[in-house]
C-alpha atoms as a PDB file:
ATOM      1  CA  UNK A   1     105.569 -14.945 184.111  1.00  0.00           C
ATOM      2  CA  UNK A   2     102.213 -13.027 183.601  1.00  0.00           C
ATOM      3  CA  UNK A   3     103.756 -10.428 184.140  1.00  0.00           C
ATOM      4  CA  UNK A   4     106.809 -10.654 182.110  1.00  0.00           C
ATOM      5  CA  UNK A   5     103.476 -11.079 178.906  1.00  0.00           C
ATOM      6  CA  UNK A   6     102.162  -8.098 179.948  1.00  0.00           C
ATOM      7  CA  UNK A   7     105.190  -5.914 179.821  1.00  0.00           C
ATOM      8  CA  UNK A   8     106.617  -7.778 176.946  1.00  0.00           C
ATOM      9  CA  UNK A   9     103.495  -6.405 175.122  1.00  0.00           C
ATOM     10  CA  UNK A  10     103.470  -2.629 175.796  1.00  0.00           C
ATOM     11  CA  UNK A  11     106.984  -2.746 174.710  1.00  0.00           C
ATOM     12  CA  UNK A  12     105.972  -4.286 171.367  1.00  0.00           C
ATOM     13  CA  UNK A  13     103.313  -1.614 170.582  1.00  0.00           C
ATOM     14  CA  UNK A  14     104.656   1.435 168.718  1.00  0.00           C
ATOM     15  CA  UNK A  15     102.500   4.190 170.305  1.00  0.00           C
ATOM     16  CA  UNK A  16     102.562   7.406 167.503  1.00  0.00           C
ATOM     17  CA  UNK A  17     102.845  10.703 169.736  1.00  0.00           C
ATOM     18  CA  UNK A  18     102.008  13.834 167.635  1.00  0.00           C
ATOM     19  CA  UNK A  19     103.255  17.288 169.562  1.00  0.00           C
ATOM     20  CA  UNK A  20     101.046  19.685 169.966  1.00  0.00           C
ATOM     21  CA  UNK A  21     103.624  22.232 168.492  1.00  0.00           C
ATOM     22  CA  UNK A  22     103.904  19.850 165.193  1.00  0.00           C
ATOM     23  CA  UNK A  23     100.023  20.935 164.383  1.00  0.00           C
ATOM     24  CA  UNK A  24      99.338  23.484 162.048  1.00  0.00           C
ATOM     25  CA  UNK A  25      96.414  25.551 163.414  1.00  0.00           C
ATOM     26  CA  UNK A  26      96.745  28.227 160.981  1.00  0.00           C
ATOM     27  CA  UNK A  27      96.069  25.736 158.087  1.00  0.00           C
ATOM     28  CA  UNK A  28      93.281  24.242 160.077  1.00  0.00           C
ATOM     29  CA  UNK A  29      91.426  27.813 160.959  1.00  0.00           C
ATOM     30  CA  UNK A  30      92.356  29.581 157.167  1.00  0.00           C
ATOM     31  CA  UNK A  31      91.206  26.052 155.406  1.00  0.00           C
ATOM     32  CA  UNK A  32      87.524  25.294 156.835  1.00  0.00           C
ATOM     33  CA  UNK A  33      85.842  23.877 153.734  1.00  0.00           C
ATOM     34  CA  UNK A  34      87.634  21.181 150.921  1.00  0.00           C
ATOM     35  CA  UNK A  35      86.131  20.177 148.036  1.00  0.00           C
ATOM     36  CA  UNK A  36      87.293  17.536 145.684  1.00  0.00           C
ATOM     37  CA  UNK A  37      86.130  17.301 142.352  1.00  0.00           C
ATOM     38  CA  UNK A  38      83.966  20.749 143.074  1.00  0.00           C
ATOM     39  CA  UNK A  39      81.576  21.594 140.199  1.00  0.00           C
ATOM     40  CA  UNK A  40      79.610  25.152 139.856  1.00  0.00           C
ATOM     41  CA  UNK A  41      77.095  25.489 137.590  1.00  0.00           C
ATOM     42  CA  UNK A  42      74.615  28.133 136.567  1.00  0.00           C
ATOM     43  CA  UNK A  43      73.647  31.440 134.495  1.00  0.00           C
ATOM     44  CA  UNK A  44      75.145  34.257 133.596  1.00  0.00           C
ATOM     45  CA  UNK A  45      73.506  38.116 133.898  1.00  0.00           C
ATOM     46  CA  UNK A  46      72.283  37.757 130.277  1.00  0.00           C
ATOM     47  CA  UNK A  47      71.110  34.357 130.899  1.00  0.00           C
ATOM     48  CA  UNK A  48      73.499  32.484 129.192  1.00  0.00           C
ATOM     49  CA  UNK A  49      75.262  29.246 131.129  1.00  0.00           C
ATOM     50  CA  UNK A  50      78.102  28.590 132.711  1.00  0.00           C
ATOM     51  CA  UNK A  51      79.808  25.453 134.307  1.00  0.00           C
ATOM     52  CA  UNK A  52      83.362  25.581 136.332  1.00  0.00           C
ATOM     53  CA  UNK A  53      85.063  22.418 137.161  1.00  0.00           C
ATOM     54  CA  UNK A  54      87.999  21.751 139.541  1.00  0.00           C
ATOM     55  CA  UNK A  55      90.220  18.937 140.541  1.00  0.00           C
ATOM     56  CA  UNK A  56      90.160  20.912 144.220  1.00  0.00           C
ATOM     57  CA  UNK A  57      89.093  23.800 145.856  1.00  0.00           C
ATOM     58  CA  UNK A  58      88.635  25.202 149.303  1.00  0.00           C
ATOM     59  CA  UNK A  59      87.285  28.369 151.298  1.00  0.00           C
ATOM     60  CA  UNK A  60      89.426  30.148 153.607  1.00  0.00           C
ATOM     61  CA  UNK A  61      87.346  30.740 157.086  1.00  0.00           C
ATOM     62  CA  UNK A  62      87.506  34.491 157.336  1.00  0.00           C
ATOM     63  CA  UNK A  63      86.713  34.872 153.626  1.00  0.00           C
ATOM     64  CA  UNK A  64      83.577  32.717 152.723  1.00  0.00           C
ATOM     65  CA  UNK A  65      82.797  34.000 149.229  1.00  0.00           C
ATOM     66  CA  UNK A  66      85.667  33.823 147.764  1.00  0.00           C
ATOM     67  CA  UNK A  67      86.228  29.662 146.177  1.00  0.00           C
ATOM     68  CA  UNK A  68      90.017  29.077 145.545  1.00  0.00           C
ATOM     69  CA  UNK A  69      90.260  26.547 142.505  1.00  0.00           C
ATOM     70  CA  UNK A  70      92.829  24.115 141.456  1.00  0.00           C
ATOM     71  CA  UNK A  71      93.342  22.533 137.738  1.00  0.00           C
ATOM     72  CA  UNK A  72      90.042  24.473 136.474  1.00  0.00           C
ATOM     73  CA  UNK A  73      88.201  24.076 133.326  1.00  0.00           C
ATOM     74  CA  UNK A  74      84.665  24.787 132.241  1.00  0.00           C
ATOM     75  CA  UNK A  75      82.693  26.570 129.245  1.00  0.00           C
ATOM     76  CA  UNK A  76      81.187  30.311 129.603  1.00  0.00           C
ATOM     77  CA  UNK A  77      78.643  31.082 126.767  1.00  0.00           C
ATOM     78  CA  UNK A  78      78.394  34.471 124.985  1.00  0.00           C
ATOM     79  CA  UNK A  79      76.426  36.255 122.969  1.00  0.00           C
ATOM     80  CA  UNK A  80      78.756  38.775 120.222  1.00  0.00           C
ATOM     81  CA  UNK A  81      76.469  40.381 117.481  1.00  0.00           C
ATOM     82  CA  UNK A  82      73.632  37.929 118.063  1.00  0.00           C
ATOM     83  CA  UNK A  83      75.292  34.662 117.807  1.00  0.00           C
ATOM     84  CA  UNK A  84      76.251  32.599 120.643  1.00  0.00           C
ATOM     85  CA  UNK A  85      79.678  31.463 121.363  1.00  0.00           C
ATOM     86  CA  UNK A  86      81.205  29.013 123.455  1.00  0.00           C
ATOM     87  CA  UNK A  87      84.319  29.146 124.908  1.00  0.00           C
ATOM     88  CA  UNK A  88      86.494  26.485 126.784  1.00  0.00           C
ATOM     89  CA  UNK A  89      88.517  27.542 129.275  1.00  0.00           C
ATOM     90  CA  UNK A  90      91.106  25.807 131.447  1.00  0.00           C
ATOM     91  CA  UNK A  91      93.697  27.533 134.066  1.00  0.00           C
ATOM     92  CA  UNK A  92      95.738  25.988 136.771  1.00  0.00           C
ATOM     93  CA  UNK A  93      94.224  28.547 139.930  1.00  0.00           C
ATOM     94  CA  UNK A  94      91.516  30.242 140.169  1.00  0.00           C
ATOM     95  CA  UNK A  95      88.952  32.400 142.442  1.00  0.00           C
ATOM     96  CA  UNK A  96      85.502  32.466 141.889  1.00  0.00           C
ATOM     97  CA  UNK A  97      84.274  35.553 143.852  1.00  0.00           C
ATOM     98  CA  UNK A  98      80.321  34.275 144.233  1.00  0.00           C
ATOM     99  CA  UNK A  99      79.141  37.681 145.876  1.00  0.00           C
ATOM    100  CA  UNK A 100      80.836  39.740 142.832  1.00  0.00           C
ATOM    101  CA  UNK A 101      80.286  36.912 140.588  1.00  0.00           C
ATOM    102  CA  UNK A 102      83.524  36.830 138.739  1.00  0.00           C
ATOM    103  CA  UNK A 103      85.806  34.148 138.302  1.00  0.00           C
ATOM    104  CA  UNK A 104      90.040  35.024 138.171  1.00  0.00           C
ATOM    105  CA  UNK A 105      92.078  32.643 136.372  1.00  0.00           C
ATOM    106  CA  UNK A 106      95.380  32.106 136.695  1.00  0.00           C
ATOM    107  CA  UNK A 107      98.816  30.350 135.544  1.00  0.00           C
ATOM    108  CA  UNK A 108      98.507  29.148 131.633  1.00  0.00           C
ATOM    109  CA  UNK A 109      94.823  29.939 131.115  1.00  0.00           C
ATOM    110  CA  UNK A 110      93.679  28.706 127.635  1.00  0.00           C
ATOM    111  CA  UNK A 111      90.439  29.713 125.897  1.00  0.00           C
ATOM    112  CA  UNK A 112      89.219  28.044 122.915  1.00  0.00           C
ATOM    113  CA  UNK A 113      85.861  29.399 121.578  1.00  0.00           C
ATOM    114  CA  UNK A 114      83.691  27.486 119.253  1.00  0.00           C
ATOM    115  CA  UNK A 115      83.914  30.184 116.122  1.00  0.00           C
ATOM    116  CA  UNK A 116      87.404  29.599 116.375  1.00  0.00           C
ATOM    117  CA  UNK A 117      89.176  32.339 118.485  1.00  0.00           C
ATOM    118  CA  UNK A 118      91.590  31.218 120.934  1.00  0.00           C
ATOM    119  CA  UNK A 119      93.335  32.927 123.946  1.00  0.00           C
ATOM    120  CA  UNK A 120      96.334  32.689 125.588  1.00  0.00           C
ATOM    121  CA  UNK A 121      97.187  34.394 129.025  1.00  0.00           C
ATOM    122  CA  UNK A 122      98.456  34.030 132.484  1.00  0.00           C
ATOM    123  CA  UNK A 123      95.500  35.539 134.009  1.00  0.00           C
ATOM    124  CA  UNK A 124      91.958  36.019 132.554  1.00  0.00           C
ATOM    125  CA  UNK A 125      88.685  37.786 134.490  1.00  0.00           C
ATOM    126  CA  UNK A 126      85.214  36.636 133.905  1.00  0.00           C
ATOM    127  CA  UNK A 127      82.274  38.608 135.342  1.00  0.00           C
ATOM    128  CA  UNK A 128      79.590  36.572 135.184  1.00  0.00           C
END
């Protein structure tokens, strides 16, 4: 009768199995670092500030400077004949190259600027 418990209740567990071949090790190796919600803020060469948001980003292993963005937006202040602008700036992808400091936007990139200019683009480059 003990027994008969004991069986009865190994053959009532579901026991999940996950193949070794059903693993993705590429994805796991290429995507070492996820960030949710990633923020980067700071200054520009002429001193002027700059702040990138993201609804998700990651860096790829073998390529550590390079910060692949998802859903981005953010502000990027400029000087043009003395006055300072701001623009806005939101893309759906984007790469912010921190060693070359420039940021590569991509896939219905909109800037509006504060004096009024606005841009419209599939892909836009920033060097910081």
């Amino acid at each position: 009768m003990i027994a008969a418990l004991v069986a009865g209740s190994l053959f009532t567990k579901q026991i999940l199995w996950t193949p070794i071949s059903a693993i993705n090790m590429t994805d796991i190796v290429s995507n070492q670092f996820k960030m949710s919600g990633a923020s980067f803020v700071g200054t520009d060469k002429n001193g002027n500030p700059f702040k990138i948001r993201a609804a998700n980003g990651y860096q790829e292993y073998d390529n550590p400077d390079i910060i692949f963005l998802d859903s981005v937006s953010g502000t990027v202040v400029r000087t043009t004949n003395g006055i300072q602008v701001t623009d806005n700036i939101s893309a759906h992808h984007g790469q912010y190259n921190r060693k070359n400091k420039r940021i590569t936007l991509t896939g219905d990139v909109h800037v509006d600027s504060d004096n009024g200019d606005q841009v419209r683009t599939n892909e836009l480059v920033i060097r910081l």
